[in-house]
PDB file of N, CA and C in Angstrom:
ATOM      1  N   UNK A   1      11.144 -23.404 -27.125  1.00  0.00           N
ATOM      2  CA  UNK A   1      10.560 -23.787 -25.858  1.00  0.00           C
ATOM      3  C   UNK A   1       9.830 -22.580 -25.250  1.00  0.00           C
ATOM      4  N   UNK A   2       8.723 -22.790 -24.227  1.00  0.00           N
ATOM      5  CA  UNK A   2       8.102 -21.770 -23.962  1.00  0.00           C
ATOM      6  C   UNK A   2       7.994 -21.813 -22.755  1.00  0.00           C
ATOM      7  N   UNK A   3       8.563 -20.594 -22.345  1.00  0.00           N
ATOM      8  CA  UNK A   3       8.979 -20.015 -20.590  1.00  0.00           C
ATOM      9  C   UNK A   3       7.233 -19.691 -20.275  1.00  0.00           C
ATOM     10  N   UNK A   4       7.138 -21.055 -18.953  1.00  0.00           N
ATOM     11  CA  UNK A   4       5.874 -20.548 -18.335  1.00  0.00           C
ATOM     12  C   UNK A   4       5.893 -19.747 -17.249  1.00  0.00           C
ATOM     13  N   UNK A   5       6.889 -19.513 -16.976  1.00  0.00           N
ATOM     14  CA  UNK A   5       7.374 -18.435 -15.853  1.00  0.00           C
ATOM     15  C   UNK A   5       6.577 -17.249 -16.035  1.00  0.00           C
ATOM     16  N   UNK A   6       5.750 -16.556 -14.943  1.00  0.00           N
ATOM     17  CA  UNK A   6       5.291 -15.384 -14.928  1.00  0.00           C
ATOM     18  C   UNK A   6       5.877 -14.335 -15.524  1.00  0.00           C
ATOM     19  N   UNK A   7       5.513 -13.055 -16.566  1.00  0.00           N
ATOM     20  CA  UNK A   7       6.143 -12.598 -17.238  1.00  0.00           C
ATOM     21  C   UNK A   7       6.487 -11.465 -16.337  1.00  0.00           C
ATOM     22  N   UNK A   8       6.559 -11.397 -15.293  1.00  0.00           N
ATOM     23  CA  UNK A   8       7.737 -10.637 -14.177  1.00  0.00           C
ATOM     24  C   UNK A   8       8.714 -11.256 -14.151  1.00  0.00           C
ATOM     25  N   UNK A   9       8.798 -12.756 -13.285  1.00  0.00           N
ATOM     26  CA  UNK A   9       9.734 -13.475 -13.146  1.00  0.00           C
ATOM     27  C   UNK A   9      10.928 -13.724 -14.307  1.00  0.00           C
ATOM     28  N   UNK A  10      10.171 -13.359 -15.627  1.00  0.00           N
ATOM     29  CA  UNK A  10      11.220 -13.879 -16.588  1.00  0.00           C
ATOM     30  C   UNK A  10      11.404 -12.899 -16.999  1.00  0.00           C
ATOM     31  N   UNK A  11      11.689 -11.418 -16.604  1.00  0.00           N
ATOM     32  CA  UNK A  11      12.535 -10.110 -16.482  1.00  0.00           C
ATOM     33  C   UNK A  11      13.112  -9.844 -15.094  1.00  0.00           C
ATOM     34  N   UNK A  12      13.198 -10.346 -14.108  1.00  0.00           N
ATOM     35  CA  UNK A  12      13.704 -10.137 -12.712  1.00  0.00           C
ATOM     36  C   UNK A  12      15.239  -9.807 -12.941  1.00  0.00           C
ATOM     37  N   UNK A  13      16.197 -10.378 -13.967  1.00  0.00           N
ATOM     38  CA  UNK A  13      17.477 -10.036 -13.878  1.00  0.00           C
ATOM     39  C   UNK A  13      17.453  -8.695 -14.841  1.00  0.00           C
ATOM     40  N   UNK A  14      17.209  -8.657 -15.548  1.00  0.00           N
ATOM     41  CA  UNK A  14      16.995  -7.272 -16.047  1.00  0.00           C
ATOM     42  C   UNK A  14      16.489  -5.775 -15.565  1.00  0.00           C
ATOM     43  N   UNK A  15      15.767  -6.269 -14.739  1.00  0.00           N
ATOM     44  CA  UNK A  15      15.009  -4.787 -13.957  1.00  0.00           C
ATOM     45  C   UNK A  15      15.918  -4.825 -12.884  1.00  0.00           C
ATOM     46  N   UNK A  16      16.471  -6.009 -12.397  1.00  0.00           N
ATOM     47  CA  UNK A  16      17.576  -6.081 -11.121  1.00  0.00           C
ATOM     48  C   UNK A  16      18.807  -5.079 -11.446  1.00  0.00           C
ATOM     49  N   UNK A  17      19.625  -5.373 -12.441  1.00  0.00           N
ATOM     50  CA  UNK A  17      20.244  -4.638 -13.319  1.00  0.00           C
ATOM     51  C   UNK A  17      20.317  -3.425 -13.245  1.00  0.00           C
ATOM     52  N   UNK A  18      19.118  -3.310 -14.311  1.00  0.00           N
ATOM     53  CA  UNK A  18      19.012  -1.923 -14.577  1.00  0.00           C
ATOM     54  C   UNK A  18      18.547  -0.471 -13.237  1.00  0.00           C
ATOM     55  N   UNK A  19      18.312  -1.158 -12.166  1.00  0.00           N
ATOM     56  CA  UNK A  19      17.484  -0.424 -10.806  1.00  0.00           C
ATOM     57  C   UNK A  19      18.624  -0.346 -10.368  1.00  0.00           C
ATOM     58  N   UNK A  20      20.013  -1.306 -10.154  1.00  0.00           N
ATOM     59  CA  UNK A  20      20.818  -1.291  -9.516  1.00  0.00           C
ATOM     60  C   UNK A  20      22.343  -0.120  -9.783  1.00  0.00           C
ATOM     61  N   UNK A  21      21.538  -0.205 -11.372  1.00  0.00           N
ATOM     62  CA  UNK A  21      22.618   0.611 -12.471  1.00  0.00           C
ATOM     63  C   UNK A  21      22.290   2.762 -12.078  1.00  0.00           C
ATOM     64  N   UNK A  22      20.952   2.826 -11.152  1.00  0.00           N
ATOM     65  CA  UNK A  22      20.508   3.876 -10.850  1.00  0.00           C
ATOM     66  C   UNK A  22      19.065   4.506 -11.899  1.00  0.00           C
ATOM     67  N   UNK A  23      18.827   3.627 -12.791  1.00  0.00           N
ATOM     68  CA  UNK A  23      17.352   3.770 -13.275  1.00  0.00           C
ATOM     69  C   UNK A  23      16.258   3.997 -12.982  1.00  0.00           C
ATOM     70  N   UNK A  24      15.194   4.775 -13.051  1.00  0.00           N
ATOM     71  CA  UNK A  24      13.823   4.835 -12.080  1.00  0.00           C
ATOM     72  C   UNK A  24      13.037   3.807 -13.344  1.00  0.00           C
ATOM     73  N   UNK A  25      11.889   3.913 -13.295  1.00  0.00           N
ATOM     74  CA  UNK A  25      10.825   3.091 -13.872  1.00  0.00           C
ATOM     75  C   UNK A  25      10.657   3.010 -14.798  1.00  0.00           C
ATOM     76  N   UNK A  26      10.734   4.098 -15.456  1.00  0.00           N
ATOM     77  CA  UNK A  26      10.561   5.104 -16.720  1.00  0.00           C
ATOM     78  C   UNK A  26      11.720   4.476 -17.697  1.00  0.00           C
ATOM     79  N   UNK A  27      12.309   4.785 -17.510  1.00  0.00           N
ATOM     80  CA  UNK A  27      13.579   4.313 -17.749  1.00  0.00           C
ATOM     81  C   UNK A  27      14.183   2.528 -18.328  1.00  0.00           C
ATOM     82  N   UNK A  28      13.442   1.881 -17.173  1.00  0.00           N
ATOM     83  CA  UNK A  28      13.169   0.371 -16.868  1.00  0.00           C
ATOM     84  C   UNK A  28      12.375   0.041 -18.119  1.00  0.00           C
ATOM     85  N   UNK A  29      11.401   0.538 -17.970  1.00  0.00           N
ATOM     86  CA  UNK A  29      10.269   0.317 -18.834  1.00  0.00           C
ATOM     87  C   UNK A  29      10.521   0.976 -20.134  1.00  0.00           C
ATOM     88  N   UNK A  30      11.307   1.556 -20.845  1.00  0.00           N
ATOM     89  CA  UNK A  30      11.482   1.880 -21.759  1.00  0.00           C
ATOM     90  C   UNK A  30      12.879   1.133 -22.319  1.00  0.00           C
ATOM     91  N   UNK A  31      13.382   0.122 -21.485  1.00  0.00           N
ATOM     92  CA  UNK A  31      14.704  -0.462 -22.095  1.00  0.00           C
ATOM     93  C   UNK A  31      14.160  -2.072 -22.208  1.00  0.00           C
ATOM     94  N   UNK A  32      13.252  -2.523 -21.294  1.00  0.00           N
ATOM     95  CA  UNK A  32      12.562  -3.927 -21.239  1.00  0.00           C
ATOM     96  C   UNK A  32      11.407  -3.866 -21.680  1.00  0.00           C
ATOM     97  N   UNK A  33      10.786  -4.662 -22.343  1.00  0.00           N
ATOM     98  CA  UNK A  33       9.358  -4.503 -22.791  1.00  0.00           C
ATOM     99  C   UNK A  33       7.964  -4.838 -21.848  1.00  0.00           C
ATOM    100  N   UNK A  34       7.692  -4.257 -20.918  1.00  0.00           N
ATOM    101  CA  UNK A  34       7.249  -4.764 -20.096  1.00  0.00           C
ATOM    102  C   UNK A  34       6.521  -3.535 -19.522  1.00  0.00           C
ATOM    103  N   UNK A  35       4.994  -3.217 -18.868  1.00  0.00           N
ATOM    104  CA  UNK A  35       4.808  -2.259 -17.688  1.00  0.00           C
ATOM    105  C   UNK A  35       5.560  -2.080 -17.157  1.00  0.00           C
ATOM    106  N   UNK A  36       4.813  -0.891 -16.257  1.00  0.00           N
ATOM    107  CA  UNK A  36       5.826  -0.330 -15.077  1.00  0.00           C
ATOM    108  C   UNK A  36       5.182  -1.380 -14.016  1.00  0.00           C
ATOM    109  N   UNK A  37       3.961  -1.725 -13.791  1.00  0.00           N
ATOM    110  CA  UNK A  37       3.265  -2.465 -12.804  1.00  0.00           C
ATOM    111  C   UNK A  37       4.055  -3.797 -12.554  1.00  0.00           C
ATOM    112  N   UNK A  38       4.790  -4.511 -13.821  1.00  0.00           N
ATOM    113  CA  UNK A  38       5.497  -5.404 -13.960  1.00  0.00           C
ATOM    114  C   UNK A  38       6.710  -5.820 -13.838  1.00  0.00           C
ATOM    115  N   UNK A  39       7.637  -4.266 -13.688  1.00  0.00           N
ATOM    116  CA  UNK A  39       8.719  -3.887 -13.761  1.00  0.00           C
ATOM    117  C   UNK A  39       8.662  -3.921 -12.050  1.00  0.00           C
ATOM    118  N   UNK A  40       7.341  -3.562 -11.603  1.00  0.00           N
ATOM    119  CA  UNK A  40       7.557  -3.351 -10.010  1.00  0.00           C
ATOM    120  C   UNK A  40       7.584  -5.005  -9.657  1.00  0.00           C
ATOM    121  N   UNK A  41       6.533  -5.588 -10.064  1.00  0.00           N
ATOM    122  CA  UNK A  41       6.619  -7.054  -9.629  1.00  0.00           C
ATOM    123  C   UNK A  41       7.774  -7.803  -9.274  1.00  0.00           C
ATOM    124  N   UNK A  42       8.610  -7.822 -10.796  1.00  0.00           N
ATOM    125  CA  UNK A  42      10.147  -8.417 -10.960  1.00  0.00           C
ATOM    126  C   UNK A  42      11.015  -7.870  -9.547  1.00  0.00           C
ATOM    127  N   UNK A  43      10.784  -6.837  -9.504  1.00  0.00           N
ATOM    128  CA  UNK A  43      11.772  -5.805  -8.382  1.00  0.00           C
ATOM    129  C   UNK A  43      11.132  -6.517  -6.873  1.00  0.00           C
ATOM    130  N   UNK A  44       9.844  -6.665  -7.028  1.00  0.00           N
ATOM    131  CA  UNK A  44       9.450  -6.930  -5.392  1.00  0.00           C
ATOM    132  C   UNK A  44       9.737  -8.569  -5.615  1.00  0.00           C
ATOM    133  N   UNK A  45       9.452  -9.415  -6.641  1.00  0.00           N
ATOM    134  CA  UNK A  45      10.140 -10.649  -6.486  1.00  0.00           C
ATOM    135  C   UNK A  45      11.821 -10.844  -6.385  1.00  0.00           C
ATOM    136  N   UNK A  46      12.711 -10.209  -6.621  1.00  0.00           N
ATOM    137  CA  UNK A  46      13.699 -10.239  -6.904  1.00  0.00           C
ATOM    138  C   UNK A  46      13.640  -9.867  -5.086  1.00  0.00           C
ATOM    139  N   UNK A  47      13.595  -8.480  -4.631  1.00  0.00           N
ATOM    140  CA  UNK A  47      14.204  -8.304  -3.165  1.00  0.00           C
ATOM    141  C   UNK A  47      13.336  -9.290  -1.956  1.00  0.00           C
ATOM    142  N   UNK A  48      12.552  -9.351  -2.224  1.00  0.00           N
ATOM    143  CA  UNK A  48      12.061 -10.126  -1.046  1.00  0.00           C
ATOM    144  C   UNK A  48      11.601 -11.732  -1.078  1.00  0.00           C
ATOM    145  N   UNK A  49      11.695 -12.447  -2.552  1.00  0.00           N
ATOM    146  CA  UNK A  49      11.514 -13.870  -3.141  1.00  0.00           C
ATOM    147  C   UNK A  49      10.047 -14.089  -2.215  1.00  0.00           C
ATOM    148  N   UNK A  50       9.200 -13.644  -2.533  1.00  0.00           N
ATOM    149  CA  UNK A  50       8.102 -13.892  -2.387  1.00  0.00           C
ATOM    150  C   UNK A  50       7.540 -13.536  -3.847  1.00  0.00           C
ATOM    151  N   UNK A  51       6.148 -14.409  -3.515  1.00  0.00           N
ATOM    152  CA  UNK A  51       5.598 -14.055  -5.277  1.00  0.00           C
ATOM    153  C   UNK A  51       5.306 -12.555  -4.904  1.00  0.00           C
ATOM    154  N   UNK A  52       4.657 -12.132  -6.140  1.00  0.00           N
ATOM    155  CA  UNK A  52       4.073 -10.427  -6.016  1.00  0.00           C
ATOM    156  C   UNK A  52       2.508 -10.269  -5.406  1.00  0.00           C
ATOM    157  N   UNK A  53       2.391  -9.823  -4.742  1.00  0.00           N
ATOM    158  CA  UNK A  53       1.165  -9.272  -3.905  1.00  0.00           C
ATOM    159  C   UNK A  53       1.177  -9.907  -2.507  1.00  0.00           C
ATOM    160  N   UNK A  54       2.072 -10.440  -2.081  1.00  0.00           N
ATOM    161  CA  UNK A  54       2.005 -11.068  -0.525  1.00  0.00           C
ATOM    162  C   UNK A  54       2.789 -10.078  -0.258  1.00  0.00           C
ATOM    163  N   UNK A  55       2.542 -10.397   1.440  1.00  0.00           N
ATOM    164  CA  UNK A  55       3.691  -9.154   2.065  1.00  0.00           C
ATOM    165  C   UNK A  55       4.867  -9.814   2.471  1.00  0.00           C
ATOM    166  N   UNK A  56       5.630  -8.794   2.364  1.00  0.00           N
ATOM    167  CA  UNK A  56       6.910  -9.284   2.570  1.00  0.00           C
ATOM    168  C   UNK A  56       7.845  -9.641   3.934  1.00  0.00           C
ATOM    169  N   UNK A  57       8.432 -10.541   3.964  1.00  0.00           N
ATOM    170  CA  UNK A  57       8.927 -11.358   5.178  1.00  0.00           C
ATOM    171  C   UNK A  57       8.637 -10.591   6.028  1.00  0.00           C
ATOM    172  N   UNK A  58       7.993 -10.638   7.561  1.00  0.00           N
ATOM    173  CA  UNK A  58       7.843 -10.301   8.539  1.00  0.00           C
ATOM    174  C   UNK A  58       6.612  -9.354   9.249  1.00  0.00           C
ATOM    175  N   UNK A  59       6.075  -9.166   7.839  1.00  0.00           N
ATOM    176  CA  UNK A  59       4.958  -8.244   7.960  1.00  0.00           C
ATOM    177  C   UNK A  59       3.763  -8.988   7.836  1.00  0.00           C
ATOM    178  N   UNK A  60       2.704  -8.807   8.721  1.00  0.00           N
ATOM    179  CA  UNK A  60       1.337  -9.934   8.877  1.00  0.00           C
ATOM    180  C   UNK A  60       0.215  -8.787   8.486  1.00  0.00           C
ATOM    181  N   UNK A  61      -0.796  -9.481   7.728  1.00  0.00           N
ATOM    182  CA  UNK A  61      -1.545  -8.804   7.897  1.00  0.00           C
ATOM    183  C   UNK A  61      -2.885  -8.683   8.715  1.00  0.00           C
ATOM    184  N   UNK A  62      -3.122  -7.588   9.469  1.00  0.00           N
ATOM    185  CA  UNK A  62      -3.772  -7.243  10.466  1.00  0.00           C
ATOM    186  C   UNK A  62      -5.450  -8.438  10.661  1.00  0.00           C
ATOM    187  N   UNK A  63      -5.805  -9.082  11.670  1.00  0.00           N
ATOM    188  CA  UNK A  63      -6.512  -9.998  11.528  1.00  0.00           C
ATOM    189  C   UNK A  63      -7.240  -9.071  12.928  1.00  0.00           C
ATOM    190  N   UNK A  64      -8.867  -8.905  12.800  1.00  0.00           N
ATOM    191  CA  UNK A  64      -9.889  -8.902  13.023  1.00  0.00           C
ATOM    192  C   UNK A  64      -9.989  -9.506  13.899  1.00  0.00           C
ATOM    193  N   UNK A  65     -10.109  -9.452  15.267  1.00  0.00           N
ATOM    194  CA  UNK A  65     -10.621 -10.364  16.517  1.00  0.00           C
ATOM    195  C   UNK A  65     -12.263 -10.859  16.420  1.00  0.00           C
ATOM    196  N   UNK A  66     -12.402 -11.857  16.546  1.00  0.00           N
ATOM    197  CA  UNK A  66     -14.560 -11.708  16.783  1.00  0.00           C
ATOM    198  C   UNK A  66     -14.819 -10.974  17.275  1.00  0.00           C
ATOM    199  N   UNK A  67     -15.845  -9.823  16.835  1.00  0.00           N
ATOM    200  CA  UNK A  67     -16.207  -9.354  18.249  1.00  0.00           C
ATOM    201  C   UNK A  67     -15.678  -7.809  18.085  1.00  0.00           C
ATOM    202  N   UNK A  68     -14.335  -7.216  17.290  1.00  0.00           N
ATOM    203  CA  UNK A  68     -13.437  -6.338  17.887  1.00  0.00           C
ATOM    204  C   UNK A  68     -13.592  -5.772  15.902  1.00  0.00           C
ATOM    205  N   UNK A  69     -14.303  -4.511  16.459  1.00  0.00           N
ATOM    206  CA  UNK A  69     -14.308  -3.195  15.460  1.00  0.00           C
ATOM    207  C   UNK A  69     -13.027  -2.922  15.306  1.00  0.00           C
ATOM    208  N   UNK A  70     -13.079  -2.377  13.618  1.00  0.00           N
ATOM    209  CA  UNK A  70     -11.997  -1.806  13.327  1.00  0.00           C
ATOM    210  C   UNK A  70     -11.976  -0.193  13.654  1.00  0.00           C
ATOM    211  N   UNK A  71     -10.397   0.197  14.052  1.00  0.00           N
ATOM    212  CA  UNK A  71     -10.169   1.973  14.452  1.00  0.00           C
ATOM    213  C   UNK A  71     -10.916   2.747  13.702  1.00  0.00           C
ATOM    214  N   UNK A  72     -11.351   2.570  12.626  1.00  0.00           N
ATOM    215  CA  UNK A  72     -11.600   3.604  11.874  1.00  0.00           C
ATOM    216  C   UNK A  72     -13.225   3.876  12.724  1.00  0.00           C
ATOM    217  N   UNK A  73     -13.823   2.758  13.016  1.00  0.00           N
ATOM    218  CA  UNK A  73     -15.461   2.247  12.922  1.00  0.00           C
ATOM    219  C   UNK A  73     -15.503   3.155  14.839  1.00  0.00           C
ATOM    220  N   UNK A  74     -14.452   2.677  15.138  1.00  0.00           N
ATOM    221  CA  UNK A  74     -14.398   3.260  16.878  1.00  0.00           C
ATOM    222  C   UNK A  74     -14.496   5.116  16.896  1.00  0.00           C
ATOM    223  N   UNK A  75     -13.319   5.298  15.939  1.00  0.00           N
ATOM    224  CA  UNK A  75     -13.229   6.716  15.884  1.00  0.00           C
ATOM    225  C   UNK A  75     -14.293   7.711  15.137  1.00  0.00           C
ATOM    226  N   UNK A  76     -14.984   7.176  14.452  1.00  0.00           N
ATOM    227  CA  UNK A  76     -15.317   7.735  13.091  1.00  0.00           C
ATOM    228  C   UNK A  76     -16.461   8.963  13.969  1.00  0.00           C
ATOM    229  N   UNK A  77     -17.188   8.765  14.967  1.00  0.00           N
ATOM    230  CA  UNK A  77     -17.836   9.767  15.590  1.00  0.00           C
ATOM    231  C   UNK A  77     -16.405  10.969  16.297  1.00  0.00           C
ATOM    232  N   UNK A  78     -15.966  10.540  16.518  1.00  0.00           N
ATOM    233  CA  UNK A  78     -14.662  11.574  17.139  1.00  0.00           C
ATOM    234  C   UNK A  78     -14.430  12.719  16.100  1.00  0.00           C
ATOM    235  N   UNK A  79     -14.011  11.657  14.772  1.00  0.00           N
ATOM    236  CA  UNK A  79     -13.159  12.282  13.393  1.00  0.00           C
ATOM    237  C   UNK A  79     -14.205  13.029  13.449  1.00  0.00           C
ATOM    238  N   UNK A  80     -15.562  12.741  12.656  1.00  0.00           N
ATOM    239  CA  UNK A  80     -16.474  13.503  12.249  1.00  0.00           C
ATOM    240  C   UNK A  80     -16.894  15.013  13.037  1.00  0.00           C
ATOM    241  N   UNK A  81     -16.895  14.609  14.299  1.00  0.00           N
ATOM    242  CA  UNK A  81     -16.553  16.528  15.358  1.00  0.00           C
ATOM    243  C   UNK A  81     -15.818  16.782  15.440  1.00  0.00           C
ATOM    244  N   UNK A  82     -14.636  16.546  14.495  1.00  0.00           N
ATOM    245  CA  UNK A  82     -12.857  17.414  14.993  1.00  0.00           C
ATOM    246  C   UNK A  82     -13.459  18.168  13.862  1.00  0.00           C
ATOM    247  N   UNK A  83     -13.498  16.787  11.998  1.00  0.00           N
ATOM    248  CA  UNK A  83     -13.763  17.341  11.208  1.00  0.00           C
ATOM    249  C   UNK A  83     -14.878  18.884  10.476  1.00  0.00           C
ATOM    250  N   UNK A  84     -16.219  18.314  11.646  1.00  0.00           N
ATOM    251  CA  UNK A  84     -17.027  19.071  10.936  1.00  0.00           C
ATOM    252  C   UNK A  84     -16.923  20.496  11.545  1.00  0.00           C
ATOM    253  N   UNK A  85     -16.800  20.472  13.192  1.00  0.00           N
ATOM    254  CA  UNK A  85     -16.944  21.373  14.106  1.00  0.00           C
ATOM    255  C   UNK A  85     -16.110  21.788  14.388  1.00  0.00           C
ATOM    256  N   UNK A  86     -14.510  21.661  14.242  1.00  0.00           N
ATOM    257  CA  UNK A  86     -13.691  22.419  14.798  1.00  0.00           C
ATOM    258  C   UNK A  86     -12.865  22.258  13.205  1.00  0.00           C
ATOM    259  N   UNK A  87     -12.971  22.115  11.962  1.00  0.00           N
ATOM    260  CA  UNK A  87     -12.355  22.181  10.411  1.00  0.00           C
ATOM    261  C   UNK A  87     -10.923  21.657  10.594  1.00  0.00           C
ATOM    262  N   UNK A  88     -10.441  20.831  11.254  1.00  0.00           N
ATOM    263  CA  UNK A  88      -9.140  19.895  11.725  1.00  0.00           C
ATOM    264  C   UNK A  88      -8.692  19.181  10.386  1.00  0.00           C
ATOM    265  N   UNK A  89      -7.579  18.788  10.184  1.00  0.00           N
ATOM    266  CA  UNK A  89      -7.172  18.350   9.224  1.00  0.00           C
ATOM    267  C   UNK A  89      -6.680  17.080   9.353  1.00  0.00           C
ATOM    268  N   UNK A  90      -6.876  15.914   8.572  1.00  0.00           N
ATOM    269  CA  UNK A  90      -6.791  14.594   8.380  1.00  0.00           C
ATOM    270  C   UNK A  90      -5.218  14.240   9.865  1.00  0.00           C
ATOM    271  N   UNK A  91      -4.349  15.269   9.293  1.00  0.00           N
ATOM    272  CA  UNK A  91      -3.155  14.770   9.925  1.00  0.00           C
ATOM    273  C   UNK A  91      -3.247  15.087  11.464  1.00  0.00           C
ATOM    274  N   UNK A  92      -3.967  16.670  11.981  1.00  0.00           N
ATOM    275  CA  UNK A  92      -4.353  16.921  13.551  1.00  0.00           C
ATOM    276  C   UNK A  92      -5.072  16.249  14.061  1.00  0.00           C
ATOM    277  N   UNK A  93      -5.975  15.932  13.219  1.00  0.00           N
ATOM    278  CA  UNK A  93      -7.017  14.867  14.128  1.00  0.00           C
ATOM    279  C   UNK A  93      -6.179  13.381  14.402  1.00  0.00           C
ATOM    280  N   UNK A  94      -5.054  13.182  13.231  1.00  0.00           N
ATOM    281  CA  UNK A  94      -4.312  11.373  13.550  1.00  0.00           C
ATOM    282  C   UNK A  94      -3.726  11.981  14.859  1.00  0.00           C
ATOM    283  N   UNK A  95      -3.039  13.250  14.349  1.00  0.00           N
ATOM    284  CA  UNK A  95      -2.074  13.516  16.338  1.00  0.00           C
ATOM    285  C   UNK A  95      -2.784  13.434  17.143  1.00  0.00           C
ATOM    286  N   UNK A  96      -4.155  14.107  17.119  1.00  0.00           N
ATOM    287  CA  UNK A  96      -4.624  14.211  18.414  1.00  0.00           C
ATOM    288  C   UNK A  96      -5.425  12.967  19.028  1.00  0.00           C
ATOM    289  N   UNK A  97      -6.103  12.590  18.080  1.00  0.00           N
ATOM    290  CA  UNK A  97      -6.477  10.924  18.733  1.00  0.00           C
ATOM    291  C   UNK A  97      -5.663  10.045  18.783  1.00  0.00           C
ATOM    292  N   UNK A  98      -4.333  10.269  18.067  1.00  0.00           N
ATOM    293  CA  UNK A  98      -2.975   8.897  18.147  1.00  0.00           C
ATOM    294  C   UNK A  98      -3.442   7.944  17.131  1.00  0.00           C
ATOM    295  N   UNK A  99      -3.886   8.396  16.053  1.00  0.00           N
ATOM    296  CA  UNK A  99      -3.714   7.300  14.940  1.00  0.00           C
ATOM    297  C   UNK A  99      -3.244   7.800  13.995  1.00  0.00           C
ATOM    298  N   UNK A 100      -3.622   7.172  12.629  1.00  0.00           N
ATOM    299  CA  UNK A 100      -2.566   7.429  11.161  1.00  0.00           C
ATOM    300  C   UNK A 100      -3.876   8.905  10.777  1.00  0.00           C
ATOM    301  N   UNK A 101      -3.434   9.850   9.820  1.00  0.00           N
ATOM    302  CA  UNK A 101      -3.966  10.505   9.131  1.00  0.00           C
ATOM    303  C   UNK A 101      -4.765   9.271   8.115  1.00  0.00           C
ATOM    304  N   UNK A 102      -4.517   8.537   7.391  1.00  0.00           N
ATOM    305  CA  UNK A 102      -5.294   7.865   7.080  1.00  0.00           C
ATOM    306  C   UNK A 102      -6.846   6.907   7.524  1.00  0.00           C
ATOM    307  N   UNK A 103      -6.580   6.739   8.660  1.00  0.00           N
ATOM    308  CA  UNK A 103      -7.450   6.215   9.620  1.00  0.00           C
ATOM    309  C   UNK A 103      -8.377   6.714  10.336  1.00  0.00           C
ATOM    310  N   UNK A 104      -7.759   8.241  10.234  1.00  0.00           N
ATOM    311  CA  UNK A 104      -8.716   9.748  10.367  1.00  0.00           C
ATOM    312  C   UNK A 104      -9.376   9.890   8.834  1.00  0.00           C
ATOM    313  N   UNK A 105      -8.845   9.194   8.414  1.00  0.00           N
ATOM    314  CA  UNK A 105      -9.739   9.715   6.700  1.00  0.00           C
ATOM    315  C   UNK A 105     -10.940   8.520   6.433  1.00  0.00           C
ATOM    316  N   UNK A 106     -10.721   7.533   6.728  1.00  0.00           N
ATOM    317  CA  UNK A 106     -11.947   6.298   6.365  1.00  0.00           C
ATOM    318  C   UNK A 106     -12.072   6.419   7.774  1.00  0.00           C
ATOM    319  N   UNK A 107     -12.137   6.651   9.109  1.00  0.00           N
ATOM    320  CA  UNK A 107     -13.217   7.160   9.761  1.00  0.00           C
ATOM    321  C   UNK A 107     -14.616   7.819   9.403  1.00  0.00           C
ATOM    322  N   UNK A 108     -13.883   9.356   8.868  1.00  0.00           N
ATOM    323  CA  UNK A 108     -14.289  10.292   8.398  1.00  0.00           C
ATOM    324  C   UNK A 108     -15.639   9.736   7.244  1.00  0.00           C
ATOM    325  N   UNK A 109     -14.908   9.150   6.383  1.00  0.00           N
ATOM    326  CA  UNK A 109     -15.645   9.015   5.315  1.00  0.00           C
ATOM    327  C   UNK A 109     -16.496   7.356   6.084  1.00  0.00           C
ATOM    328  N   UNK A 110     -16.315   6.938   6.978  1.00  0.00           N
ATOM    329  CA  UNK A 110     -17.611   6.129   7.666  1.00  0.00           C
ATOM    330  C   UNK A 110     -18.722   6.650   8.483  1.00  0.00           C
ATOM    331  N   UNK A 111     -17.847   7.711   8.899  1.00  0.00           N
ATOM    332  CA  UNK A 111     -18.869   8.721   9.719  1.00  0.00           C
ATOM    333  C   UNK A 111     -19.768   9.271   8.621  1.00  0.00           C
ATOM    334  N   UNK A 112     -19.389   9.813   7.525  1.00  0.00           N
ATOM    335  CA  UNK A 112     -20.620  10.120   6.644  1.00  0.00           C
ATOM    336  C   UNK A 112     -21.570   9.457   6.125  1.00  0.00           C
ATOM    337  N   UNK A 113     -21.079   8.707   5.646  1.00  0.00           N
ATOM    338  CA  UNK A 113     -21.611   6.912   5.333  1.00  0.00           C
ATOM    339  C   UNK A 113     -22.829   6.527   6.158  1.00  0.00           C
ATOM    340  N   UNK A 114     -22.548   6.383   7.536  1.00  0.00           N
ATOM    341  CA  UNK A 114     -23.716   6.018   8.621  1.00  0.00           C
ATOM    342  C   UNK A 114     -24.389   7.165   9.225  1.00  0.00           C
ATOM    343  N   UNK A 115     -23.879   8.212   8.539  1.00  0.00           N
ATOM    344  CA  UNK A 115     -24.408   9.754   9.759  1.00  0.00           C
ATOM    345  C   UNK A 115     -24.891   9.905  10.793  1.00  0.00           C
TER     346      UNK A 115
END
């Protein structure tokens, strides 16, 4: 008979197992035949029973108002004079404007983008 089950799903007790037994990935993946990308799947289906690539219970993802720019698009003239003119670093510029170091970084790299 042939398991149409996603080939995560039909290792989920095994990577459950073996993660629980104190295994990292490496490890996982060298005792099951399977990626590591796959080995993660089984693991994120197994703890949160959602399929793999949705987010997991309680977490939404961020929705766009009409009308309403994203932080990066607001800041990206700010980032770009911490960055160019005062040599600030991804993470001083998130403190000092109050956002993520990341958000200081695709600013950044929008501010160059549109110059």
């Amino acid at each position: 008979m042939i398991d149409e089950r996603p080939l995560f799903e039909q290792h989920v007790d095994e990577v459950m197992r073996l993660k629980a037994s104190g295994k990292n990935w490496d490890e996982i993946v060298a005792s099951v035949p399977i990626s590591e990308p796959t080995a993660v799947q089984a693991w994120r289906f197994a703890t949160y029973g959602t399929p793999s690539g949705k987010l997991p219970p309680g977490r939404k993802k961020r929705k766009w108002r009409a009308g309403e720019e994203p932080k990066y698009v607001s800041h990206a003239a700010k980032v770009g004079r911490l960055k160019d003119v005062e040599g600030l670093s991804y993470e001083k510029i998130g403190s000092r404007l109050g956002i993520h170091r990341n958000t200081a970084m695709f600013a950044y790299q929008h501010y160059l983008a549109v110059g």
